[in-house]
Protein backbone atom coordinates (compact mmCIF):
# COMPACT_ATOMS: atom_id res chain seq x y z
CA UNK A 1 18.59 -31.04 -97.26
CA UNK A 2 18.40 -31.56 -93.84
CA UNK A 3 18.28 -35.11 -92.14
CA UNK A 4 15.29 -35.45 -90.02
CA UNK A 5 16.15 -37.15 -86.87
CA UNK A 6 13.50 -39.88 -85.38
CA UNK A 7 13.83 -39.63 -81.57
CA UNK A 8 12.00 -42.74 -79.38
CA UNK A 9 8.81 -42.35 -78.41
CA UNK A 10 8.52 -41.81 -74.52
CA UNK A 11 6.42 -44.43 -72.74
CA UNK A 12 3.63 -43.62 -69.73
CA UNK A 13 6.00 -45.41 -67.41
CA UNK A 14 8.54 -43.03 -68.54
CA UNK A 15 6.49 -40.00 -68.38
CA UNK A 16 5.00 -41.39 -64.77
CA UNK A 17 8.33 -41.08 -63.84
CA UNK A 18 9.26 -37.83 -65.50
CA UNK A 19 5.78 -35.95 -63.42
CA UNK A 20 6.99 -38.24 -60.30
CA UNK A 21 10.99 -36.57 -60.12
CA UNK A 22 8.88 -33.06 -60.95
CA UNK A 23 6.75 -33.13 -57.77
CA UNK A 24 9.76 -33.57 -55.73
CA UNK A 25 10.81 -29.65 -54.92
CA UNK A 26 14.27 -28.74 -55.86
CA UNK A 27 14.68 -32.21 -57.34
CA UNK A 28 12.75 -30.54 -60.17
CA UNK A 29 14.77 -27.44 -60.57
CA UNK A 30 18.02 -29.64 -60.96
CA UNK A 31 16.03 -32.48 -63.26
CA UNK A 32 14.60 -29.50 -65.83
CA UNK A 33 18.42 -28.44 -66.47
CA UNK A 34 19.50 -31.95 -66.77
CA UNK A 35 17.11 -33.05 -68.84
CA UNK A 36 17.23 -29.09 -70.89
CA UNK A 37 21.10 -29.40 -71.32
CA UNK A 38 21.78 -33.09 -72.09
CA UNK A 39 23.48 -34.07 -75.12
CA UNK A 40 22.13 -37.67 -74.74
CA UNK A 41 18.29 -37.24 -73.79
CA UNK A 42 15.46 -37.69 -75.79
CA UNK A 43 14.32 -34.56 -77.70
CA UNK A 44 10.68 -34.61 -76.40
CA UNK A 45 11.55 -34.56 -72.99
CA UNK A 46 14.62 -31.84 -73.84
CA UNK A 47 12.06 -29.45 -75.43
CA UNK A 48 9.70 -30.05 -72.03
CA UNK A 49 12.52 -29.49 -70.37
CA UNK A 50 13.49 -26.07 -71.79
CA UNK A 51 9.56 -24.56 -72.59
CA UNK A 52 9.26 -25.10 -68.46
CA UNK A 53 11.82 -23.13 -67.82
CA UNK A 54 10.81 -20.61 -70.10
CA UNK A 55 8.05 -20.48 -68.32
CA UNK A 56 9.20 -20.28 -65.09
CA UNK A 57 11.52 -17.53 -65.92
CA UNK A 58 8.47 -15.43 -66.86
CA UNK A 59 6.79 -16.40 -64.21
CA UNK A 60 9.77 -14.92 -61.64
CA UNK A 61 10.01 -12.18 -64.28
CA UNK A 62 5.80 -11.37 -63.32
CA UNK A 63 6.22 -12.21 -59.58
CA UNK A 64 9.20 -9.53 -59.35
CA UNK A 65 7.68 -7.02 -61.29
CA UNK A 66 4.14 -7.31 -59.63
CA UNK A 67 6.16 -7.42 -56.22
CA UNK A 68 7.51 -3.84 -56.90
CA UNK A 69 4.49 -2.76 -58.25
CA UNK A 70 2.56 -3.39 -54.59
CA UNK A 71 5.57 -2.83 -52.67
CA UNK A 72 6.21 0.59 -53.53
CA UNK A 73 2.35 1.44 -53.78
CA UNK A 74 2.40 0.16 -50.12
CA UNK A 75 5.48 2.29 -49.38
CA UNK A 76 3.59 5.40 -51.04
CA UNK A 77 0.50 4.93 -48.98
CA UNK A 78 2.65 4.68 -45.68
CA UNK A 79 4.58 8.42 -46.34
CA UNK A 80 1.06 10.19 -47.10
């Protein structure tokens, strides 16, 4: 059987500060790993931590993909 693990639960102040350190740019992109990757952090803010950069990888993943989608029907207009 598995042992369920009871992880604290996060406070507003802590989650004021969480939404604060994620407004900051590239402060965010360094504090998502962190926070992803740690051993010792709470599992709530871990599992934020990795579904936002889920996200954000699909979200590059759409922005390339529609990028090369209007760049090369740009490039095909221009040669006609």
């Amino acid at each position: 059987m598995e042992e369920q693990q009871n992880a604290p639960v996060l406070s507003v102040k802590d989650w004021m500060i969480t939404i604060l350190l994620l407004a900051i740019p590239l402060v965010n992109i360094v504090m998502l790993f962190v926070w992803a990757f740690s051993k010792g952090e709470n599992p709530t803010k871990s599992n934020y931590a990795k579904a936002s950069l889920i996200w954000a990888l699909i979200g590059i993943g759409l922005y390339f993909i529609f990028f090369v989608l209007f760049f090369g029907a740009m490039m095909s207009n221009m040669n006609q």
